[in-house]
Protein backbone atom coordinates (compact mmCIF):
# COMPACT_ATOMS: atom_id res chain seq x y z
CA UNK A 1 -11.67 -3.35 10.04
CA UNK A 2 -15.33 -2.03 8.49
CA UNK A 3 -13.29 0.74 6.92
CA UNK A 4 -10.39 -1.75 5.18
CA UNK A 5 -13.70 -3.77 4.45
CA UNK A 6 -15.54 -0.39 2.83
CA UNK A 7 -12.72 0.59 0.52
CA UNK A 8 -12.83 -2.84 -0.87
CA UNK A 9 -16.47 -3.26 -1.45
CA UNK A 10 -18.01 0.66 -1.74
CA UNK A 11 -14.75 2.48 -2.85
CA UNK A 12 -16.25 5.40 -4.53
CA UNK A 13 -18.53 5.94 -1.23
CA UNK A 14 -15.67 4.87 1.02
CA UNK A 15 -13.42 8.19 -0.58
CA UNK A 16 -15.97 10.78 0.00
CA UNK A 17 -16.22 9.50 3.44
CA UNK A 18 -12.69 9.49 3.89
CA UNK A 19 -12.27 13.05 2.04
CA UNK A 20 -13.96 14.30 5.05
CA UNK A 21 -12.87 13.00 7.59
CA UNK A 22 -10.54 14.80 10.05
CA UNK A 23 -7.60 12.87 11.39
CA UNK A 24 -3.44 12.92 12.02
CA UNK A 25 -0.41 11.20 10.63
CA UNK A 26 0.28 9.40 14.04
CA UNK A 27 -3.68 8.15 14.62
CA UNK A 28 -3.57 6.68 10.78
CA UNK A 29 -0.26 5.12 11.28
CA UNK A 30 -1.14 3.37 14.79
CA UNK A 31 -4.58 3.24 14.04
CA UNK A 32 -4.85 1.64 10.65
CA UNK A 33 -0.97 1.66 9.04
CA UNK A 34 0.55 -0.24 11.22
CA UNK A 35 -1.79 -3.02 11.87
CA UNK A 36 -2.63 -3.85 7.80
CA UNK A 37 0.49 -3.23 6.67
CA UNK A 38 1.60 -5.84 9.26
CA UNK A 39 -0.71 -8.76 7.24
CA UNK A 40 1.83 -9.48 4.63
CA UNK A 41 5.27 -10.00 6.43
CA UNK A 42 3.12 -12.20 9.61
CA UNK A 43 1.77 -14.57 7.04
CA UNK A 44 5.00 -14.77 5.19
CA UNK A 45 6.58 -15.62 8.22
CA UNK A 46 4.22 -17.79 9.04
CA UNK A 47 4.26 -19.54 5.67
CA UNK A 48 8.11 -19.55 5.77
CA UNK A 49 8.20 -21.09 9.23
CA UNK A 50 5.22 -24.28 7.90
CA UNK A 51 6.86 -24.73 4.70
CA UNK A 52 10.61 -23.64 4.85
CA UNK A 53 9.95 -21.37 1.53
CA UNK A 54 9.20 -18.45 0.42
CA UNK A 55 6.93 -17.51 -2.44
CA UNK A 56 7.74 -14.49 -5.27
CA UNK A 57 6.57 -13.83 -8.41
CA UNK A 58 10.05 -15.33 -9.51
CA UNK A 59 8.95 -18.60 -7.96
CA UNK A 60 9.97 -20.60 -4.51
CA UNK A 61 12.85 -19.75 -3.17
CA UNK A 62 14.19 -22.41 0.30
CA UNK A 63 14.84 -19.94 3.24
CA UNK A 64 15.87 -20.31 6.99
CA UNK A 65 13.49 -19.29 9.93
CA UNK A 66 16.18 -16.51 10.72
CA UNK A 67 15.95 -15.61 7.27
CA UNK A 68 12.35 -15.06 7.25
CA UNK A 69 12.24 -13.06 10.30
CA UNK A 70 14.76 -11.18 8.98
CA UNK A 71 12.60 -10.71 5.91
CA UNK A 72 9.61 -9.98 7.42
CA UNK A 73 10.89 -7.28 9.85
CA UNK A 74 12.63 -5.62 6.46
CA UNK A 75 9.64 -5.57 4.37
CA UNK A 76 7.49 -4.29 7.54
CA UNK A 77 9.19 -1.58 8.20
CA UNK A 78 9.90 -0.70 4.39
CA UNK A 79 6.34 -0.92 3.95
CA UNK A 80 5.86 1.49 6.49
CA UNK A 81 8.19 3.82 5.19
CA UNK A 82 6.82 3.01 1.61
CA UNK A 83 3.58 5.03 2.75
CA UNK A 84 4.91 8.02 4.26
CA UNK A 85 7.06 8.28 0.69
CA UNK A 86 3.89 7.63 -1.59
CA UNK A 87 2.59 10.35 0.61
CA UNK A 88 5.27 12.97 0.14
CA UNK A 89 5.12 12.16 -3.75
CA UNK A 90 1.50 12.94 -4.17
CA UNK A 91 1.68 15.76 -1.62
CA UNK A 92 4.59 17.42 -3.79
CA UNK A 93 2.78 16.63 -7.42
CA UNK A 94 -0.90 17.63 -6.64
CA UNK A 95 -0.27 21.11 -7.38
CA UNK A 96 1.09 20.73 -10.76
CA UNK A 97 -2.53 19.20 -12.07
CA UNK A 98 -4.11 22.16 -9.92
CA UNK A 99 -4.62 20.75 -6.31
CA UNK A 100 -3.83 21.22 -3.22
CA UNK A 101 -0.95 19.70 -1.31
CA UNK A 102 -2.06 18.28 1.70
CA UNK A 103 0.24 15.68 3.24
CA UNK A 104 -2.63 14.10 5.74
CA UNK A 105 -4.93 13.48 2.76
CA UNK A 106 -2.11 12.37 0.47
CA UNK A 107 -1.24 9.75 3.34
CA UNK A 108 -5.03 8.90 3.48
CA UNK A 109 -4.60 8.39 -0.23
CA UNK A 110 -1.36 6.42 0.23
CA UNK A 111 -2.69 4.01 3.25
CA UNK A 112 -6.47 3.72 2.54
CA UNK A 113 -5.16 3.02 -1.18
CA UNK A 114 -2.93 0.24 -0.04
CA UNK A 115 -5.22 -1.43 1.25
CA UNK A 116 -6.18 -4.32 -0.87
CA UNK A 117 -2.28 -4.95 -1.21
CA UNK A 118 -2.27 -5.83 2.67
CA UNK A 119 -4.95 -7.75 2.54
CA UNK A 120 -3.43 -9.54 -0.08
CA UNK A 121 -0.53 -10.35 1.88
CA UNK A 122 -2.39 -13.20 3.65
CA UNK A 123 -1.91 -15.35 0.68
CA UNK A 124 1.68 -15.35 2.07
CA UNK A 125 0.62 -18.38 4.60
CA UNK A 126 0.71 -20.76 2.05
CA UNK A 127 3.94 -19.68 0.41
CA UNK A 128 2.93 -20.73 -3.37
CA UNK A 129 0.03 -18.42 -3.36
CA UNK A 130 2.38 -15.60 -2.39
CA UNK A 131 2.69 -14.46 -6.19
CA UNK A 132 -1.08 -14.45 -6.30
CA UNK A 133 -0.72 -11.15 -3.86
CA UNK A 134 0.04 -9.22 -7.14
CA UNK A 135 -3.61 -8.87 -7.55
CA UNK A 136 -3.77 -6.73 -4.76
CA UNK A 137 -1.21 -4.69 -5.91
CA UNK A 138 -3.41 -4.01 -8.90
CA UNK A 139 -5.95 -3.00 -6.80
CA UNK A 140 -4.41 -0.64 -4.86
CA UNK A 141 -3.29 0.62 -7.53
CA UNK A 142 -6.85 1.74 -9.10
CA UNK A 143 -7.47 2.50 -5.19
CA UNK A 144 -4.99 5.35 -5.76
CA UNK A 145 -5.62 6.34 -8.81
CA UNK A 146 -9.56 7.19 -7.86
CA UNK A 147 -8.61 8.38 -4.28
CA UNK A 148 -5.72 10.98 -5.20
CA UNK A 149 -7.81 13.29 -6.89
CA UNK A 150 -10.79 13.81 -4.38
CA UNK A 151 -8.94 13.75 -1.42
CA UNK A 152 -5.91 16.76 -3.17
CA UNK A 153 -8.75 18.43 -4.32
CA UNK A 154 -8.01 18.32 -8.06
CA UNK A 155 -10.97 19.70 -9.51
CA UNK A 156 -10.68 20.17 -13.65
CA UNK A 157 -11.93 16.53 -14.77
CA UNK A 158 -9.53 16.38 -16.90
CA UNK A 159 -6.35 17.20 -14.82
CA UNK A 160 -7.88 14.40 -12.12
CA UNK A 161 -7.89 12.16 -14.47
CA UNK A 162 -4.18 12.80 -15.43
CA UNK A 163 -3.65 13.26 -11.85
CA UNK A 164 -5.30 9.70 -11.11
CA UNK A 165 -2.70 7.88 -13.67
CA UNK A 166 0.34 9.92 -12.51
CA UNK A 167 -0.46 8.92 -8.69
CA UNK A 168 -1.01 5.59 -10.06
CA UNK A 169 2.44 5.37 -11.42
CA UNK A 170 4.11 6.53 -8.80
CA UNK A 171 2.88 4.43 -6.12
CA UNK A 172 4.07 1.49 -8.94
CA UNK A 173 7.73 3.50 -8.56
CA UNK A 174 7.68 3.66 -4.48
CA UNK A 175 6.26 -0.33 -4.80
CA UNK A 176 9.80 -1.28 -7.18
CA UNK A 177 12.19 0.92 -5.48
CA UNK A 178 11.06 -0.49 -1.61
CA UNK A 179 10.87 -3.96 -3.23
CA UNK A 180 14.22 -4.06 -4.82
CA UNK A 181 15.19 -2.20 -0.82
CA UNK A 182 13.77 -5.12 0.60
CA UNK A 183 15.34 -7.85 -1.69
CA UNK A 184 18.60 -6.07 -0.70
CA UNK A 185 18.45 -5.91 3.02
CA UNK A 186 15.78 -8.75 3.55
C-alpha cells in the first residue's frame, strides 16, 4: 500500500520511481491490480447489502443483494479488463508522438494511474457518496496524463505534452465504453 499511498501524495517522484522499476504483467496484476481494483465493487457491495441501494452519478437506484453481487463481480472483472485495454491503447499510440511502445510500462501507466479511482471506490459503502467517486476519476486521469509520457519514453516536450492529453482521453474512452459494458451486463 506505500506505493498506492506515493502516487497520491509524491506523484511526480512516485513516476520516476516507477519508470525504473523492472517488473511483469502477471506480478502487477496479482500484486497491485487485482487487490485496488477490487476496492470499488467490495464497498459497493457492501453499501448495497446495508442500504438496499446503489449510488451513480444519475442518483439512487433500489437493488437486490443478488443484484449487487452480480454488479460487483461485472464491474470487477471489467475493471480488470479496463486496464489491460488502457494498456494496449497507449502501447499502440506512443509511437505516433515519438515513443516507445512498451506494453509493461503502458500497463504501469494504466494501473499506477488508476489508482486514485480505486481508492475512490470506498465511498461506495455509503451508497450516496458513491457519485462523489468521480473525483477520483479526475485524478487518475491527471495520473495518466503525467505518467504516459515518462514511462513510453516520449521525449520532445512538446509531443509529451500532446501525448499526456491524448492518454488522458483515452483512458476517459476505455472508462465510458467499460461503464456503459457494465451497466449492460451488471
Amino acid at each position: 500500500m506505500g506505493r498506492a499511498q506515493r502516487i497520491l501524495t509524491q506523484p511526480g517522484r512516485e513516476w520516476g520511481v516507477i519508470n525504473g522499476e523492472f517488473t511483469n504483467t502477471p506480478a502487477l496484476y496479482r500484486g497491485y491490480i487485482m487487490p485496488l481494483s477490487a476496492i470499488g465493487p467490495l464497498a459497493a457491495l457492501i453499501g448495497s447489502a446495508v442500504f438496499g441501494e446503489s449510488g451513480s452519478l444519475f442518483g439512487m437506484v433500489e437493488i437486490s443483494l443478488g443484484h449487487a453481487v452480480q454488479d460487483s463481480i461485472t464491474r470487477y472483472l471489467l475493471g480488470l479488463a479496463s486496464v489491460w485495454a488502457l494498456a494496449l491503447a497507449l502501447e499502440f499510440v506512443s509511437p505516433s508522438f515519438g515513443g516507445t511502445p512498451n506494453r509493461v510500462q503502458a500497463l504501469k501507466v494504466a494501473a499506477y494511474g488508476s489508482t486514485p479511482a480505486w481508492v475512490c471506490g470506498i465511498l461506495g459503502l455509503v451508497p450516496r457518496l458513491a457519485p462523489y467517486g468521480l473525483i477520483g476519476v479526475v485524478w487518475s486521469l491527471v495520473l495518466v496524463a503525467k505518467g504516459a509520457p515518462l514511462l513510453l519514453k516520449v521525449q520532445d516536450s512538446d509531443r509529451a505534452k500532446a501525448f499526456g492529453f491524448v492518454a488522458a482521453g483515452g483512458a476517459a474512452i476505455v472508462l465510458i465504453i467499460f461503464e456503459v459494458l457494465a451497466n449492460l451486463f451488471g
